[in-house]
C-alpha atoms as a PDB file:
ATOM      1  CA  UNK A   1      58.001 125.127  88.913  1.00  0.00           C
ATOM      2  CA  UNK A   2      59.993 126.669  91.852  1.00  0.00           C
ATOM      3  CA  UNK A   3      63.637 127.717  91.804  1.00  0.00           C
ATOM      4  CA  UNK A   4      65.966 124.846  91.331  1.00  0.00           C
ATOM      5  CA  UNK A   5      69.801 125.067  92.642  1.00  0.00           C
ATOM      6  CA  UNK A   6      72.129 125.610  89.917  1.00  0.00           C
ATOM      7  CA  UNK A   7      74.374 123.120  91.248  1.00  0.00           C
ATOM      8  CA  UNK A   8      72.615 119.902  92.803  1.00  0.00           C
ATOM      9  CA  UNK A   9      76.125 118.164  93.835  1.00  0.00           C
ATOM     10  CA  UNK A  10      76.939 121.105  96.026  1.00  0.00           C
ATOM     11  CA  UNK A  11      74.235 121.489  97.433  1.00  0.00           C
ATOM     12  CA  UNK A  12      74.524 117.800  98.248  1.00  0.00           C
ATOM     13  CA  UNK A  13      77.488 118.123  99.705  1.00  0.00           C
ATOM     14  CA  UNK A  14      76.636 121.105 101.575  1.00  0.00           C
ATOM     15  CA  UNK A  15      73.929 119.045 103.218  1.00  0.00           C
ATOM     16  CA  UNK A  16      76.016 116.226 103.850  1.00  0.00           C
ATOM     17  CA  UNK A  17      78.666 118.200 105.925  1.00  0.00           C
ATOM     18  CA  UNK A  18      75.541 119.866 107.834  1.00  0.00           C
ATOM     19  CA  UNK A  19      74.777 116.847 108.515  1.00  0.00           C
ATOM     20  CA  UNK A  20      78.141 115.431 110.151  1.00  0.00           C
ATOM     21  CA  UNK A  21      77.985 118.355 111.964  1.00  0.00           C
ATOM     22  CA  UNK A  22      74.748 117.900 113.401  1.00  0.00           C
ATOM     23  CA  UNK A  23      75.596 114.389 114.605  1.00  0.00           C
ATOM     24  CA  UNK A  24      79.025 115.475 116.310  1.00  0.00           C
ATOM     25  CA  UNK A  25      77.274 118.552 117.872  1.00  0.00           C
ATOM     26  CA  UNK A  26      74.544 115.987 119.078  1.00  0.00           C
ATOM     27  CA  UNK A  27      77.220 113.457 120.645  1.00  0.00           C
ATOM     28  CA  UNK A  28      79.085 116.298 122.470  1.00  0.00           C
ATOM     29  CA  UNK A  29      75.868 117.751 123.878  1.00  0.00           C
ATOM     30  CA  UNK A  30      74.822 114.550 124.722  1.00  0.00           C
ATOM     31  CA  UNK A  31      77.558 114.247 126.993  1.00  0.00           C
ATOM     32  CA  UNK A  32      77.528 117.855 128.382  1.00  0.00           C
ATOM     33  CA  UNK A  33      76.107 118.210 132.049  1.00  0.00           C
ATOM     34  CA  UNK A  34      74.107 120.966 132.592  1.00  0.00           C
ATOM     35  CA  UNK A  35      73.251 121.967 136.303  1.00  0.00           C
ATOM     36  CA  UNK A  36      70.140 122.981 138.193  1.00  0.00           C
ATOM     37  CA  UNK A  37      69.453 124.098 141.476  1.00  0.00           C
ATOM     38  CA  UNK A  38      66.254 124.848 143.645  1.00  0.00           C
ATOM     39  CA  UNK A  39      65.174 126.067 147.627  1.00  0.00           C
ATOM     40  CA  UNK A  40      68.147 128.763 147.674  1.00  0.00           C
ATOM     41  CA  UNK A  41      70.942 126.282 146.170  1.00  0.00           C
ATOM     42  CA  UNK A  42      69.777 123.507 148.808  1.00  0.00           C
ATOM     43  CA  UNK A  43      69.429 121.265 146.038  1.00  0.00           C
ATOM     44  CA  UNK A  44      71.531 120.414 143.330  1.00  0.00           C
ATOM     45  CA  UNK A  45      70.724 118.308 140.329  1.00  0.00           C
ATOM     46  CA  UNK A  46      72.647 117.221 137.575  1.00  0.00           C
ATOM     47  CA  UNK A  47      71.866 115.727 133.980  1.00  0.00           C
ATOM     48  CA  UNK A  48      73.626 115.053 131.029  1.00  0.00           C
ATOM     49  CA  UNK A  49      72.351 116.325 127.713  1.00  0.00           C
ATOM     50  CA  UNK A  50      70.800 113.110 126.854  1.00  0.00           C
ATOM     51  CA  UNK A  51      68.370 113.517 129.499  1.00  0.00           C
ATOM     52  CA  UNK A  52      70.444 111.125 131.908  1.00  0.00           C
ATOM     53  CA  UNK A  53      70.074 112.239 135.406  1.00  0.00           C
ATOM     54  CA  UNK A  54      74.050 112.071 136.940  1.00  0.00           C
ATOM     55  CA  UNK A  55      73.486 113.329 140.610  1.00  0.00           C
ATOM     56  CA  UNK A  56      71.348 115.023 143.097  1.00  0.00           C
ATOM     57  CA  UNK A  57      73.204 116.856 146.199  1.00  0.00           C
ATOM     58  CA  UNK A  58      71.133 118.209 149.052  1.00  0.00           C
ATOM     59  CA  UNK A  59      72.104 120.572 151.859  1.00  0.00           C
ATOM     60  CA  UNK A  60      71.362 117.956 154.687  1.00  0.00           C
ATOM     61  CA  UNK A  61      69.388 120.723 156.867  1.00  0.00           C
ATOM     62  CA  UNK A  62      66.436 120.577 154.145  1.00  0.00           C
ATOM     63  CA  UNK A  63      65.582 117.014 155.162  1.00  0.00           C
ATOM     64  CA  UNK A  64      62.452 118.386 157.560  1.00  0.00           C
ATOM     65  CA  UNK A  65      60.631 114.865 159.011  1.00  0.00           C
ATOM     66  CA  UNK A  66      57.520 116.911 159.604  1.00  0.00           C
ATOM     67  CA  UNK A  67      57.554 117.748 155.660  1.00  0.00           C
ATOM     68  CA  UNK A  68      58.931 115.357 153.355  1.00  0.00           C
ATOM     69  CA  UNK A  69      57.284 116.009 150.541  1.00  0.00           C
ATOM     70  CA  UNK A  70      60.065 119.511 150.480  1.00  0.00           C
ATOM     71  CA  UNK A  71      62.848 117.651 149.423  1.00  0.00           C
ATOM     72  CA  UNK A  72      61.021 115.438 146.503  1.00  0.00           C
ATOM     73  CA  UNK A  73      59.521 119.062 145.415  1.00  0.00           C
ATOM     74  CA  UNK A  74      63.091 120.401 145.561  1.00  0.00           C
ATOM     75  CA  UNK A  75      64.589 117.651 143.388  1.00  0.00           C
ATOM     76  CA  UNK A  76      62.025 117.571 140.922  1.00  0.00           C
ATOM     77  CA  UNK A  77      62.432 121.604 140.829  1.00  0.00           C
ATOM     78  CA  UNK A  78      66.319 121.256 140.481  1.00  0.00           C
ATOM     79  CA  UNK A  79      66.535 118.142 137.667  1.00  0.00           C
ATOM     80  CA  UNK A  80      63.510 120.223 135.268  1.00  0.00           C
ATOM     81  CA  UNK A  81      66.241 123.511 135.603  1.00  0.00           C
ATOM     82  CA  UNK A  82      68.889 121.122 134.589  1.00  0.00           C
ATOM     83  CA  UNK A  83      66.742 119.483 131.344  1.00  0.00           C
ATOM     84  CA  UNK A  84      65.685 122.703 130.660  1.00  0.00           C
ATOM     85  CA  UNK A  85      69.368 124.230 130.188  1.00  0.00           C
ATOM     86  CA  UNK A  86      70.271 120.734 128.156  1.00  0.00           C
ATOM     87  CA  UNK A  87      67.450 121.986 126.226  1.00  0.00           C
ATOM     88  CA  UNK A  88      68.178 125.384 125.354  1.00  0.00           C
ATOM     89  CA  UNK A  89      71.585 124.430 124.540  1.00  0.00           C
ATOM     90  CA  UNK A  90      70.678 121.889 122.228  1.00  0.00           C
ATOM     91  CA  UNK A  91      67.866 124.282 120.496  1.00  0.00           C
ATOM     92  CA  UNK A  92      70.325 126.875 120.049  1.00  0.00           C
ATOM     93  CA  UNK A  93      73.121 124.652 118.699  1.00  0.00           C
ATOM     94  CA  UNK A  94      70.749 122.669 116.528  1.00  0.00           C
ATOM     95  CA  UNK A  95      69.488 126.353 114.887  1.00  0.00           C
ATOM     96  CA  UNK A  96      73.012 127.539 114.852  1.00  0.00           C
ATOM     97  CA  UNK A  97      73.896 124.759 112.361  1.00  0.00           C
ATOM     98  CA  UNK A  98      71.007 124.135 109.873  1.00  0.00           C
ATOM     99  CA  UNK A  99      71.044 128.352 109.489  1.00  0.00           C
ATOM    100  CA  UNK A 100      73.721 128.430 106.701  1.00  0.00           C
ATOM    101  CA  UNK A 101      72.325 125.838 104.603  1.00  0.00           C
ATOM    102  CA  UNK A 102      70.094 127.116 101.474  1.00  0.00           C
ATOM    103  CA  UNK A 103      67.531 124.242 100.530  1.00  0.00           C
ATOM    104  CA  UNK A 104      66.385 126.510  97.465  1.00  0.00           C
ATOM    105  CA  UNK A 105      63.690 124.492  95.431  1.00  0.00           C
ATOM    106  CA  UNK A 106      64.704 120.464  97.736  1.00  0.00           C
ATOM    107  CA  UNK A 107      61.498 120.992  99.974  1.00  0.00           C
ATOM    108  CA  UNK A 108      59.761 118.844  97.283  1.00  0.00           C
ATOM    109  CA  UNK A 109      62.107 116.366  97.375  1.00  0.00           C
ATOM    110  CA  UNK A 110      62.556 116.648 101.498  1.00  0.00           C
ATOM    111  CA  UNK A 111      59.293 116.581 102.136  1.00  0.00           C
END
């Protein structure tokens, strides 16, 4: 048999204040804009960390007639820098929390 914690209630209530803190960190980053730009700054997207896109600003001189396809590549650009912040921050907060906690011999009764 594996190693079993010496004190299963603590343990518990280790895990139970990880998790509280997991959900509060989740609802502030959720909320949390993050900010992306592409073309030089010429774009500017904005998302929330739920994935919610919030706004898109454009310096007016991209719009080129002859090449419209610039500005949809410029958006898409700016809003996947954006998610990708939101996503780093919520990978390294995530990690951050869950690294104190010592599941000793639960993985058979996680998982």
């Amino acid at each position: 048999m594996g190693r079993m914690p010496k004190d299963m209630r603590q343990l518990m209530q280790q895990a139970q204040k990880m998790q509280a803190e997991l959900e509060k960190t989740q609802r502030e980053l959720a909320e949390k804009t993050y900010e992306g730009t592409a073309g030089g700054g010429v774009v500017k997207a904005t998302v929330r960390g739920s994935g919610d896109l919030v706004e898109v600003v454009f310096d007016p001189t991209v719009l080129d007639p002859d090449d419209p396809e610039l500005v949809g590549d410029l958006v898409v650009a700016a809003v996947n820098q954006a998610t990708q912040a939101a996503r780093e921050e919520m990978g390294q907060a995530m990690g951050g929390l869950s690294g104190g906690l010592d599941l000793g011999g639960l993985g058979g009764l996680l998982g």
